[in-house]
N, C-alpha and C. Protein backbone atom coordinates (compact mmCIF):
# COMPACT_ATOMS: atom_id res chain seq x y z
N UNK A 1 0.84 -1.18 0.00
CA UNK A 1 0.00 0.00 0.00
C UNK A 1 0.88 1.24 0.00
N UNK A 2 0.78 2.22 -0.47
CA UNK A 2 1.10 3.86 -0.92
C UNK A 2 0.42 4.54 -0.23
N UNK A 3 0.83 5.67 -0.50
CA UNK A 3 -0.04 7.15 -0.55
C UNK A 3 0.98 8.07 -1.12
N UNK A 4 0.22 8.94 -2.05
CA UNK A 4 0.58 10.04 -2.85
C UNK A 4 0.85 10.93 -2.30
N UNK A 5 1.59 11.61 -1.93
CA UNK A 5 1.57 13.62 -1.41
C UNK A 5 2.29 14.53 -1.87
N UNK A 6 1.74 15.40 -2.39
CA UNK A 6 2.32 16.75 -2.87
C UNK A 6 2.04 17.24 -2.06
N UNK A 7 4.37 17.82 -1.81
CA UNK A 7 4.92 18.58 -1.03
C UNK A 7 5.42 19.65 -1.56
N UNK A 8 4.15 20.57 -1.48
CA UNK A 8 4.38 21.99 -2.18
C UNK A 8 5.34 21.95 -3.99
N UNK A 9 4.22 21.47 -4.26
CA UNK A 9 4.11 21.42 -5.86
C UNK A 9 5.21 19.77 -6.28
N UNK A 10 5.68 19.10 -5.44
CA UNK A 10 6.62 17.94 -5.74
C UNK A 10 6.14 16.58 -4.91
N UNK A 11 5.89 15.89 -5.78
CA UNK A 11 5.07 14.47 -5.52
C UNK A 11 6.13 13.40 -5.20
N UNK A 12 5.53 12.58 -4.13
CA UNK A 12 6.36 11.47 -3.72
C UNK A 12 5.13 10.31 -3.47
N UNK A 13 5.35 9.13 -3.49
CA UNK A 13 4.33 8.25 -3.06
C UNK A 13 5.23 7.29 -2.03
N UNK A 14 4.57 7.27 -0.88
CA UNK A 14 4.80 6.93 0.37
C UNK A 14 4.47 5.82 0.56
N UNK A 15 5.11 4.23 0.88
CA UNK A 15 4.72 3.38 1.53
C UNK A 15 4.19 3.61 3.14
N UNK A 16 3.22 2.85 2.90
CA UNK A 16 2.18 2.96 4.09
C UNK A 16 3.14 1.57 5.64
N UNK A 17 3.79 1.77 6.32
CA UNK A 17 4.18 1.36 7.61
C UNK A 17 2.98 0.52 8.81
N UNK A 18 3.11 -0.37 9.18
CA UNK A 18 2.09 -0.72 10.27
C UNK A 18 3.13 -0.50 11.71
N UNK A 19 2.09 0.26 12.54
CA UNK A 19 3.08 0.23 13.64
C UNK A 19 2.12 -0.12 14.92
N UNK A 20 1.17 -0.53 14.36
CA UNK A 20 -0.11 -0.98 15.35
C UNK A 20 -1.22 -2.32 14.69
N UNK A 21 -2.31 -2.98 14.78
CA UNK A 21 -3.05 -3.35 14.35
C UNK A 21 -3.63 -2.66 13.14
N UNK A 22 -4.27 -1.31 14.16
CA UNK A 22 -4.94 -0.17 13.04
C UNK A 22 -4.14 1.00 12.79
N UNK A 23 -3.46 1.01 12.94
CA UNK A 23 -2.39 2.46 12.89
C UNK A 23 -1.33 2.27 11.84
N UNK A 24 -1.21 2.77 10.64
CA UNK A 24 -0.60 2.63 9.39
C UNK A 24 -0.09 4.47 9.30
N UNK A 25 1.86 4.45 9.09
CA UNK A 25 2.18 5.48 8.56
C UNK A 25 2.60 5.74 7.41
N UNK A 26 2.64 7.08 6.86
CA UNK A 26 3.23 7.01 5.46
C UNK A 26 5.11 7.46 6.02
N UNK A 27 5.77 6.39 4.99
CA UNK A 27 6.82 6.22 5.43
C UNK A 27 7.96 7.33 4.50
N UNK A 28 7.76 8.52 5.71
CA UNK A 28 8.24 9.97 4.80
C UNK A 28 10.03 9.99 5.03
N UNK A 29 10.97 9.62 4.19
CA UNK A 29 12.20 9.59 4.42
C UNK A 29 13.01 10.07 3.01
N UNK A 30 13.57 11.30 3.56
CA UNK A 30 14.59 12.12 2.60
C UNK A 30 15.84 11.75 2.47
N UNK A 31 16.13 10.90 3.37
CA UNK A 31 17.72 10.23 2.85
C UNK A 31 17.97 9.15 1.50
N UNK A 32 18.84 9.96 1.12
CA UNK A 32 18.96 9.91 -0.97
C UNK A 32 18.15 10.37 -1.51
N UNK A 33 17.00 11.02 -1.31
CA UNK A 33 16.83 11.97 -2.71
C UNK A 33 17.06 13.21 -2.21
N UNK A 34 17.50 13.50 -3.23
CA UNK A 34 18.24 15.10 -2.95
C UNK A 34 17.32 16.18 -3.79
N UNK A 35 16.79 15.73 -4.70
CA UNK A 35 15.90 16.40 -5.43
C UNK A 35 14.77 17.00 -4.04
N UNK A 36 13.83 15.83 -3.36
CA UNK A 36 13.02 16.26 -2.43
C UNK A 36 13.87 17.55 -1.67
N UNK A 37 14.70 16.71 -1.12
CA UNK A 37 15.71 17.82 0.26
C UNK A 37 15.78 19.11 -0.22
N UNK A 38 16.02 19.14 -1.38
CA UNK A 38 16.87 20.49 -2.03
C UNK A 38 15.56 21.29 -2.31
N UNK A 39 14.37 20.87 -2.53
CA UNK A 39 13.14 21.22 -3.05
C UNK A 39 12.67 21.61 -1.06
N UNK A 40 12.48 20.68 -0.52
CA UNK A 40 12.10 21.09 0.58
C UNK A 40 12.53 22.27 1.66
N UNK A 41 13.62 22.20 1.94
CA UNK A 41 14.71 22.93 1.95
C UNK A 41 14.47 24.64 1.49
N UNK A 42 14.21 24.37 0.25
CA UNK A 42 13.90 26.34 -0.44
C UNK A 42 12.63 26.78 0.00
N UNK A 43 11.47 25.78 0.25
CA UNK A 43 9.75 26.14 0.31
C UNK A 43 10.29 26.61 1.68
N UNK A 44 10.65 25.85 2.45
CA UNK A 44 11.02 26.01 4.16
C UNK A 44 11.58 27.51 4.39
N UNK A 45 12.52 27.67 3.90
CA UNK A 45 13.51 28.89 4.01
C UNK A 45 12.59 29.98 3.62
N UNK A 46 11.69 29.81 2.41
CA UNK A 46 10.54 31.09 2.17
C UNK A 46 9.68 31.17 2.98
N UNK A 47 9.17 30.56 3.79
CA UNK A 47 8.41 30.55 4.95
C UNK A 47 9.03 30.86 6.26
N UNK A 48 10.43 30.66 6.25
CA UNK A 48 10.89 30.90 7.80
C UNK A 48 10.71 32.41 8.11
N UNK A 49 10.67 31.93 9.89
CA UNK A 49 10.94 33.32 10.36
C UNK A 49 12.14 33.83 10.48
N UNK A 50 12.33 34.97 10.97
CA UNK A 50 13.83 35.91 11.32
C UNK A 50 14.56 34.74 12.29
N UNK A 51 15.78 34.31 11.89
CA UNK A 51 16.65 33.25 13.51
C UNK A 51 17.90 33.79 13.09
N UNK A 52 18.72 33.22 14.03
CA UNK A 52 19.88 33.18 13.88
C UNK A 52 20.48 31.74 13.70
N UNK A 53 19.93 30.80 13.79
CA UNK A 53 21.10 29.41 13.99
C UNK A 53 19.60 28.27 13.49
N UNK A 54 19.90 27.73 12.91
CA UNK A 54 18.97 26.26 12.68
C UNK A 54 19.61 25.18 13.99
N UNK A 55 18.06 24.53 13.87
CA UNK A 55 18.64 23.01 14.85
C UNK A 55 17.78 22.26 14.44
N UNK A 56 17.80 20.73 14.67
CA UNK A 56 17.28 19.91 14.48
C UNK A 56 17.87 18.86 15.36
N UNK A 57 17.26 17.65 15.73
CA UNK A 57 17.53 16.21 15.85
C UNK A 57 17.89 15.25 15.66
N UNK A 58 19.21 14.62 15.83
CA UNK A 58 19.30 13.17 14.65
C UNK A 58 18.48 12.62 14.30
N UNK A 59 18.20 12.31 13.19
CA UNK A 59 18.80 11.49 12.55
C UNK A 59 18.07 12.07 11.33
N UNK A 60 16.94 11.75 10.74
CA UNK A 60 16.36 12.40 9.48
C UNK A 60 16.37 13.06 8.82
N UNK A 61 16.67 14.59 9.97
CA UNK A 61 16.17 15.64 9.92
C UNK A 61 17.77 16.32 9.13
N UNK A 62 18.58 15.66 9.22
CA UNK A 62 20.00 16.36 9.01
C UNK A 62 20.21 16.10 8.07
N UNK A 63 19.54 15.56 6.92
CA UNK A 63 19.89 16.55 5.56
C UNK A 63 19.01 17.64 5.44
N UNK A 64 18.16 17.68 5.92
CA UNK A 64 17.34 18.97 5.60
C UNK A 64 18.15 20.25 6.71
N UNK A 65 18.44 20.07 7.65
CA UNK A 65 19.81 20.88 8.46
C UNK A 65 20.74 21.51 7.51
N UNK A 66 20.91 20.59 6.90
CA UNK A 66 22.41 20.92 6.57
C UNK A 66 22.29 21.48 5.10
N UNK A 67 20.91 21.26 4.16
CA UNK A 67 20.39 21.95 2.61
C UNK A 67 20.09 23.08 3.31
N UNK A 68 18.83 23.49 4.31
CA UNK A 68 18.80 24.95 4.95
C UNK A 68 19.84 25.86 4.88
N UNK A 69 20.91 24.94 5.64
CA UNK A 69 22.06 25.90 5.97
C UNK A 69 22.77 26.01 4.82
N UNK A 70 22.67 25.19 3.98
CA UNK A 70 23.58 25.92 2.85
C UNK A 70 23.08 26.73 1.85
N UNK A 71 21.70 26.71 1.58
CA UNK A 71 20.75 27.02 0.87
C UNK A 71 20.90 28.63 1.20
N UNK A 72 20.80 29.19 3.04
CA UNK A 72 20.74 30.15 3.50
C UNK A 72 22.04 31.08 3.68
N UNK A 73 23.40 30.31 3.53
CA UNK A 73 24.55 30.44 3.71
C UNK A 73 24.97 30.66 4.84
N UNK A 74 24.13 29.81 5.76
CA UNK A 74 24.63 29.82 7.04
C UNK A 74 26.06 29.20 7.10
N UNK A 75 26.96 29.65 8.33
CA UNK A 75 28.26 29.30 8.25
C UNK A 75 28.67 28.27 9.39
N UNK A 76 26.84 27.57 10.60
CA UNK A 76 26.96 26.63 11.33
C UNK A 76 25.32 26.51 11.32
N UNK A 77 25.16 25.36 12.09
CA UNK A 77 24.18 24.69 12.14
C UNK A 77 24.45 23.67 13.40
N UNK A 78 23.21 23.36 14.41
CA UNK A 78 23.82 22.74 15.62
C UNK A 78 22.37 21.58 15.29
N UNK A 79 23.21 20.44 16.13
CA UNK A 79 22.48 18.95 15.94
C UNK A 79 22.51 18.33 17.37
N UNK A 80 20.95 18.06 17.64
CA UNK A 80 20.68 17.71 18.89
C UNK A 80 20.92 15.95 18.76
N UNK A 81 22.43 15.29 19.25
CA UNK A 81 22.65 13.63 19.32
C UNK A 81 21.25 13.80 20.10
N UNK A 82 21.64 11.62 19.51
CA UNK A 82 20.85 10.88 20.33
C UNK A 82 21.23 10.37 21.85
N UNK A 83 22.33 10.78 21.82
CA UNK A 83 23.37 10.71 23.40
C UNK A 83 24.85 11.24 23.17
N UNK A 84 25.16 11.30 24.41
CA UNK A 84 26.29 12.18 24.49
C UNK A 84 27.78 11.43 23.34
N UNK A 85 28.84 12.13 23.31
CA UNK A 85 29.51 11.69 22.64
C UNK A 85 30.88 12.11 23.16
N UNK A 86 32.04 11.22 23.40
CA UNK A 86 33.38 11.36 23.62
C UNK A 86 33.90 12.87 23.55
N UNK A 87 33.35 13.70 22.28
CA UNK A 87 33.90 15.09 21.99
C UNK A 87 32.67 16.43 23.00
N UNK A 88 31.78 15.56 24.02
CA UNK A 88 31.31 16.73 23.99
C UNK A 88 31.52 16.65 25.63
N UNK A 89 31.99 18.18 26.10
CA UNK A 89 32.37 18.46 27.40
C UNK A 89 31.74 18.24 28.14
N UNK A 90 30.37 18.40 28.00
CA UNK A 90 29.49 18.31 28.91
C UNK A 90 28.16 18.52 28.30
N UNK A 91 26.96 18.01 28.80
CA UNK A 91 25.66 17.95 28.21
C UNK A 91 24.64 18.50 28.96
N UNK A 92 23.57 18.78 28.06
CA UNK A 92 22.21 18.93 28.15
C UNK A 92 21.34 17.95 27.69
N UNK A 93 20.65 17.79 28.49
CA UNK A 93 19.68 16.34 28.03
C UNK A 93 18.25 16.56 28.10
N UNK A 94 17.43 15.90 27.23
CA UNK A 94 15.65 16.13 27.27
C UNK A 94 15.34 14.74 26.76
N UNK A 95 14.91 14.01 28.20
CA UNK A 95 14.32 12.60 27.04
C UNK A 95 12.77 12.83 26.17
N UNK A 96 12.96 11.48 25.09
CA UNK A 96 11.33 12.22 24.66
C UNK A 96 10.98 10.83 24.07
N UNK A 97 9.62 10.63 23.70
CA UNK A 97 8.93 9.30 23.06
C UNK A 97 8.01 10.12 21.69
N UNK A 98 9.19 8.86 20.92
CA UNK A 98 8.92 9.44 19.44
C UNK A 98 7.77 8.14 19.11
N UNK A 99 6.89 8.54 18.00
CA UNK A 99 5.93 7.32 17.01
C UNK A 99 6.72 6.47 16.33
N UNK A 100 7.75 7.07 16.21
CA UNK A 100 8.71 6.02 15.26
C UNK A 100 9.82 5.60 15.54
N UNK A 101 10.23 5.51 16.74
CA UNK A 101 11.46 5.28 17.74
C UNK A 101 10.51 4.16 18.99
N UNK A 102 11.26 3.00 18.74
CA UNK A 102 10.48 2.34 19.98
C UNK A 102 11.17 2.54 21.29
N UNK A 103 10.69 2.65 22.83
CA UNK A 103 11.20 3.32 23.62
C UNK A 103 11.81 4.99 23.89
N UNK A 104 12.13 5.32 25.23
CA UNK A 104 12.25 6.58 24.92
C UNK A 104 13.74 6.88 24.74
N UNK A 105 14.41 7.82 23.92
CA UNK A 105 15.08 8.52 23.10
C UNK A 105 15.68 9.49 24.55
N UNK A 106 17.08 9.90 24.26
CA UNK A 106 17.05 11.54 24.87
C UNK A 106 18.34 12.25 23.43
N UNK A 107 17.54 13.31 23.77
CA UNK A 107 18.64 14.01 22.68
C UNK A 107 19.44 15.34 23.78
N UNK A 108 20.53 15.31 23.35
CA UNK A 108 21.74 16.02 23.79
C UNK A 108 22.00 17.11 22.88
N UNK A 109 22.79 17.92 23.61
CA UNK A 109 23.86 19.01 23.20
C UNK A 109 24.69 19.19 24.14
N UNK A 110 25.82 19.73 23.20
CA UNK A 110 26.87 19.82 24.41
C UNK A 110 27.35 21.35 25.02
N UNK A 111 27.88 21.79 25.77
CA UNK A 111 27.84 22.76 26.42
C UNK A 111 28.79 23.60 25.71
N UNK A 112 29.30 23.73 24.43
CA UNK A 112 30.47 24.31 23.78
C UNK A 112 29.22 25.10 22.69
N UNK A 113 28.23 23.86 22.47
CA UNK A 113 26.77 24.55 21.86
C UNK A 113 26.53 25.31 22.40
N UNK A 114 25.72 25.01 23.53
CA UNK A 114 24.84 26.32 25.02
C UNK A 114 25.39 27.36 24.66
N UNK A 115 27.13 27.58 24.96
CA UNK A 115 26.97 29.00 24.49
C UNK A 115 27.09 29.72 23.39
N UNK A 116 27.03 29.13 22.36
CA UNK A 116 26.69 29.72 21.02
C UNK A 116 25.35 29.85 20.96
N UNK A 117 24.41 28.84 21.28
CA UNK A 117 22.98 29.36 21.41
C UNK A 117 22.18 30.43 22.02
N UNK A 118 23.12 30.36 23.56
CA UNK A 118 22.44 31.74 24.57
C UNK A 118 22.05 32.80 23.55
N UNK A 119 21.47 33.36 24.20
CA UNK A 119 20.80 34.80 23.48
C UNK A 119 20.33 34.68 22.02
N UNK A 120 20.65 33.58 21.56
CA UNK A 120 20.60 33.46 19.92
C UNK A 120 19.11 32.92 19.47
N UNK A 121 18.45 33.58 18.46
CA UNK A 121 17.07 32.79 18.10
C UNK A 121 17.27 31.97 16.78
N UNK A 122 16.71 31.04 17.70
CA UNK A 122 17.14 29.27 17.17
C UNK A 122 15.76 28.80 16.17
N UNK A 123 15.76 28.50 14.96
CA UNK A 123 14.64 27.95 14.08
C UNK A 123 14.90 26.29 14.49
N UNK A 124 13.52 25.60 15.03
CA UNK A 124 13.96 24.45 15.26
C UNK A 124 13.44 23.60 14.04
N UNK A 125 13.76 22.51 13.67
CA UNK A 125 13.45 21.95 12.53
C UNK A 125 13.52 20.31 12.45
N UNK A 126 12.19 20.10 11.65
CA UNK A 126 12.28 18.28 11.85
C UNK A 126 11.87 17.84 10.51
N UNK A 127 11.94 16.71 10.25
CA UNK A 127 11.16 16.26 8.86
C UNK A 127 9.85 16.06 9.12
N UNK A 128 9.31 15.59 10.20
CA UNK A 128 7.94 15.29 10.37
C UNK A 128 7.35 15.61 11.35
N UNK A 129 6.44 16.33 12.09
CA UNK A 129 6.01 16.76 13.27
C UNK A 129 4.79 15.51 13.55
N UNK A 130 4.38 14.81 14.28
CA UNK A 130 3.50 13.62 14.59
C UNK A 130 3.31 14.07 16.10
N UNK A 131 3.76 13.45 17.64
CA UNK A 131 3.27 13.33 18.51
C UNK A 131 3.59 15.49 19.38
N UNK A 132 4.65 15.49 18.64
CA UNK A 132 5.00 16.80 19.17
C UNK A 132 6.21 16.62 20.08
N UNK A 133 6.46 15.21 20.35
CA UNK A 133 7.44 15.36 21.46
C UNK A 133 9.02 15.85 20.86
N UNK A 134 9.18 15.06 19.79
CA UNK A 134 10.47 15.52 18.91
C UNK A 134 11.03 16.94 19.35
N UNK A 135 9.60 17.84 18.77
CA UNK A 135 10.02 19.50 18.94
C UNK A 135 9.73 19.61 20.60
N UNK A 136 8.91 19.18 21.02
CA UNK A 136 8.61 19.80 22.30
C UNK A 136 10.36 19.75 23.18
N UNK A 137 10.89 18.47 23.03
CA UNK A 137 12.05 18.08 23.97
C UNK A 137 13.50 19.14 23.19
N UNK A 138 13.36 19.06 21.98
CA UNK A 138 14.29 20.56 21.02
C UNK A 138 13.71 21.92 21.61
N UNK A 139 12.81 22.38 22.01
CA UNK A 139 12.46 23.84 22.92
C UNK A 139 13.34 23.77 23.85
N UNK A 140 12.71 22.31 24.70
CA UNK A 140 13.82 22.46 25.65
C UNK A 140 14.72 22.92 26.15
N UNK A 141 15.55 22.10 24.75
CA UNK A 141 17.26 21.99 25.03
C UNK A 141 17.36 23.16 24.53
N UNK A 142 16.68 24.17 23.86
CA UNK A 142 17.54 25.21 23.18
C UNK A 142 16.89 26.35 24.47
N UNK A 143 16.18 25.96 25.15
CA UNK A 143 15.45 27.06 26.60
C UNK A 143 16.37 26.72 27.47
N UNK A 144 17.14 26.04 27.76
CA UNK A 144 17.61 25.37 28.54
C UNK A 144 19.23 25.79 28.49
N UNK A 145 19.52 25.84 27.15
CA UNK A 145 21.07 26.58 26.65
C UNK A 145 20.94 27.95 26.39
N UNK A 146 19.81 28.96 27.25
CA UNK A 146 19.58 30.16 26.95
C UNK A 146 19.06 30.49 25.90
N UNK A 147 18.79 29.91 24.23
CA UNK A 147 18.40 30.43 23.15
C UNK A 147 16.79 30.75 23.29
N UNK A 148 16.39 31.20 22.43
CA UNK A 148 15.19 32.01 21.97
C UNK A 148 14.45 31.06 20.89
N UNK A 149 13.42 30.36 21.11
CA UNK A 149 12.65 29.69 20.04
C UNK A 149 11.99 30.68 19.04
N UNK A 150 12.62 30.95 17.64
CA UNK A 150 12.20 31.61 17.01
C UNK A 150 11.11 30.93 16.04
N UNK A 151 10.76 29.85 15.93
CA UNK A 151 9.64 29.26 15.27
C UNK A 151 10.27 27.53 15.34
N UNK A 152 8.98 27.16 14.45
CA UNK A 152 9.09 25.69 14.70
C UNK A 152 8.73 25.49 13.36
N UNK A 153 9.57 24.57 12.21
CA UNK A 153 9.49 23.86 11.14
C UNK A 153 9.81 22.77 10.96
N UNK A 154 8.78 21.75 10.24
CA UNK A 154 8.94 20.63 9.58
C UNK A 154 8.18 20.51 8.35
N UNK A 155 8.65 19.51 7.58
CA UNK A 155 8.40 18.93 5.99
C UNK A 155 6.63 18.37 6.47
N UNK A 156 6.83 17.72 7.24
CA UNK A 156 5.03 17.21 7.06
C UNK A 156 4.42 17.69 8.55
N UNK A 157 3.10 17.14 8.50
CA UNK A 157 2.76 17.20 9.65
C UNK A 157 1.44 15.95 9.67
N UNK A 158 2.06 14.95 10.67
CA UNK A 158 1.34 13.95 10.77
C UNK A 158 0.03 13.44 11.35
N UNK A 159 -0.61 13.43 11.21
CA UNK A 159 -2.27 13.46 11.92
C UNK A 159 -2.94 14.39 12.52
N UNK A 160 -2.97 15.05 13.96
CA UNK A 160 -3.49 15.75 14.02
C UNK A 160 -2.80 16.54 14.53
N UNK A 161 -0.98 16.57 14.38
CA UNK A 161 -0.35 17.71 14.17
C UNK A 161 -0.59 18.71 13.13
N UNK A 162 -1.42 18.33 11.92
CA UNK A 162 -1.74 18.93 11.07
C UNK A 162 -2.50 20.68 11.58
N UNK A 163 -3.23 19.96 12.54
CA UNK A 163 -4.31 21.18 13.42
C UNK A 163 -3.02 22.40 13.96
N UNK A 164 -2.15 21.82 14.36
CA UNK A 164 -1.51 22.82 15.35
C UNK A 164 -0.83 24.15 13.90
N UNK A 165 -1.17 25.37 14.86
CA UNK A 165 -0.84 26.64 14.12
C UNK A 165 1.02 26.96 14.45
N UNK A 166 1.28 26.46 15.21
CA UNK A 166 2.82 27.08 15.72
C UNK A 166 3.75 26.31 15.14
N UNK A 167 3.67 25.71 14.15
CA UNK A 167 4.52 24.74 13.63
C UNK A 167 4.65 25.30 12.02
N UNK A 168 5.55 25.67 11.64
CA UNK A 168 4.87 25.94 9.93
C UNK A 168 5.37 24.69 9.26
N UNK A 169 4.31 24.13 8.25
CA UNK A 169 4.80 23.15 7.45
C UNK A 169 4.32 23.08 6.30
N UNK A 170 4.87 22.20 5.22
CA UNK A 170 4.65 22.02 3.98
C UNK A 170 3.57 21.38 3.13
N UNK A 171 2.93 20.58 4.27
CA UNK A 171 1.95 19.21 3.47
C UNK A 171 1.25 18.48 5.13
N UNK A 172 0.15 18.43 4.80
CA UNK A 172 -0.24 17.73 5.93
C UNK A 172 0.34 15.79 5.14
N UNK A 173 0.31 15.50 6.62
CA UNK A 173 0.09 13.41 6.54
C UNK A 173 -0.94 12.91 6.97
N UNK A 174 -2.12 12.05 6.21
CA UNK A 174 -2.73 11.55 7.53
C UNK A 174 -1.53 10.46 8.33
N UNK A 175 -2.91 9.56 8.96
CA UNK A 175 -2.37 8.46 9.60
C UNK A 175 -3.36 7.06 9.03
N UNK A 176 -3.33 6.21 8.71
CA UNK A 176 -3.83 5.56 8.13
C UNK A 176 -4.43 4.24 8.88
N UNK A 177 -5.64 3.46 8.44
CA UNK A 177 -6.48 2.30 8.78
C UNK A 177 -5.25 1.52 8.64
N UNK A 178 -5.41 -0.10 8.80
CA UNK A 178 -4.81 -1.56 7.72
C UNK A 178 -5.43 -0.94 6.68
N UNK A 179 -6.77 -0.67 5.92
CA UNK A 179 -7.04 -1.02 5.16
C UNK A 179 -6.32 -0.01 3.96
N UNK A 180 -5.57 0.87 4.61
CA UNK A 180 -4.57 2.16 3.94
C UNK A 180 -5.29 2.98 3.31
N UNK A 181 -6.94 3.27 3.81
CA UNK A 181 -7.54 4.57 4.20
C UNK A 181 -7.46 5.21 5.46
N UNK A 182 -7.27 6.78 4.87
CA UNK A 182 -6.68 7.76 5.92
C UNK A 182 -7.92 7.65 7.14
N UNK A 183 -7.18 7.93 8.38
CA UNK A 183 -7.84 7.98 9.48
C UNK A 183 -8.50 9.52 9.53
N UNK A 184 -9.78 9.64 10.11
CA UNK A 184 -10.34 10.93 10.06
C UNK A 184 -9.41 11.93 11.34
């Protein structure tokens, strides 16, 4: 099973995921096509607000990080790990429970970040907005390292993230039956 979606004028057809009995996702992933990224990427940037610094989350989300930032000519871009790492001095942590991550997740930054972020307004950014926790636990860490949430962007928005106004995005997702009709 599929589903079709045009993402601001550029079509992809999505295999449909079971991650429940009745709960079917469309399986939205930008790693290797670059055509999408590079396309997504420019709609995003015409919609953003005023920031100073992009962020995002491993793992998905960092090619679209890193097309933003070059797209915009940003000269950094900061990436919230999935845990700490040998190079980082010291951390900030926010655990969170993703739809598509089984168990809970924490994402990090390290304190060499914090203060490049302080005072700085941070565009946070994901490929897919679904339960909210992704971005909610990225406010966090960037409230948390002093920065300024200057808006919230992602490529889709999955069920009834679709409703929420504080998020700007490109294309709603539903969420889908087994029978791979969309859920109301």
């Amino acid at each position: 099973m599929t589903y079709e979606i045009d993402i601001a004028g550029l079509k992809r057809e999505l295999a449909l995921c079971r991650v429940s009995d009745d709960l079917y996702i469309g399986a939205f992933v930008i790693f290797g096509d670059v055509e999408l990224t590079v396309h997504c990427a420019a709609e995003l940037l015409r919609r953003a607000p005023d920031y100073d610094y992009l962020i995002a989350p491993e793992a998905k989300a960092i090619p679209l990080l890193y097309e933003m930032a070059r797209q915009s000519g940003a000269e950094k871009y900061f990436l919230a790990r999935k845990k700490a790492k040998a190079y980082m001095s010291s951390v900030f942590s926010v655990d969170v429970q993703s739809i598509t991550t089984e168990g809970v997740q924490t994402l990090v930054i390290d304190s060499e970040d914090a203060r490049e972020i302080a005072g700085k307004r941070m565009l946070i950014l994901d490929d897919v907005i679904s339960t909210g926790e992704s971005m909610r636990a990225m406010e966090e860490l960037v409230t948390r390292a002093g920065g300024i949430v200057a808006g919230r962007m992602a490529i889709l928005a999955e069920g009834d993230a679709a409703k929420r106004d504080d998020i700007i995005t490109l294309a709603p997702l539903p969420l889908f039956h087994a029978d791979g009709s969309p859920k109301d």
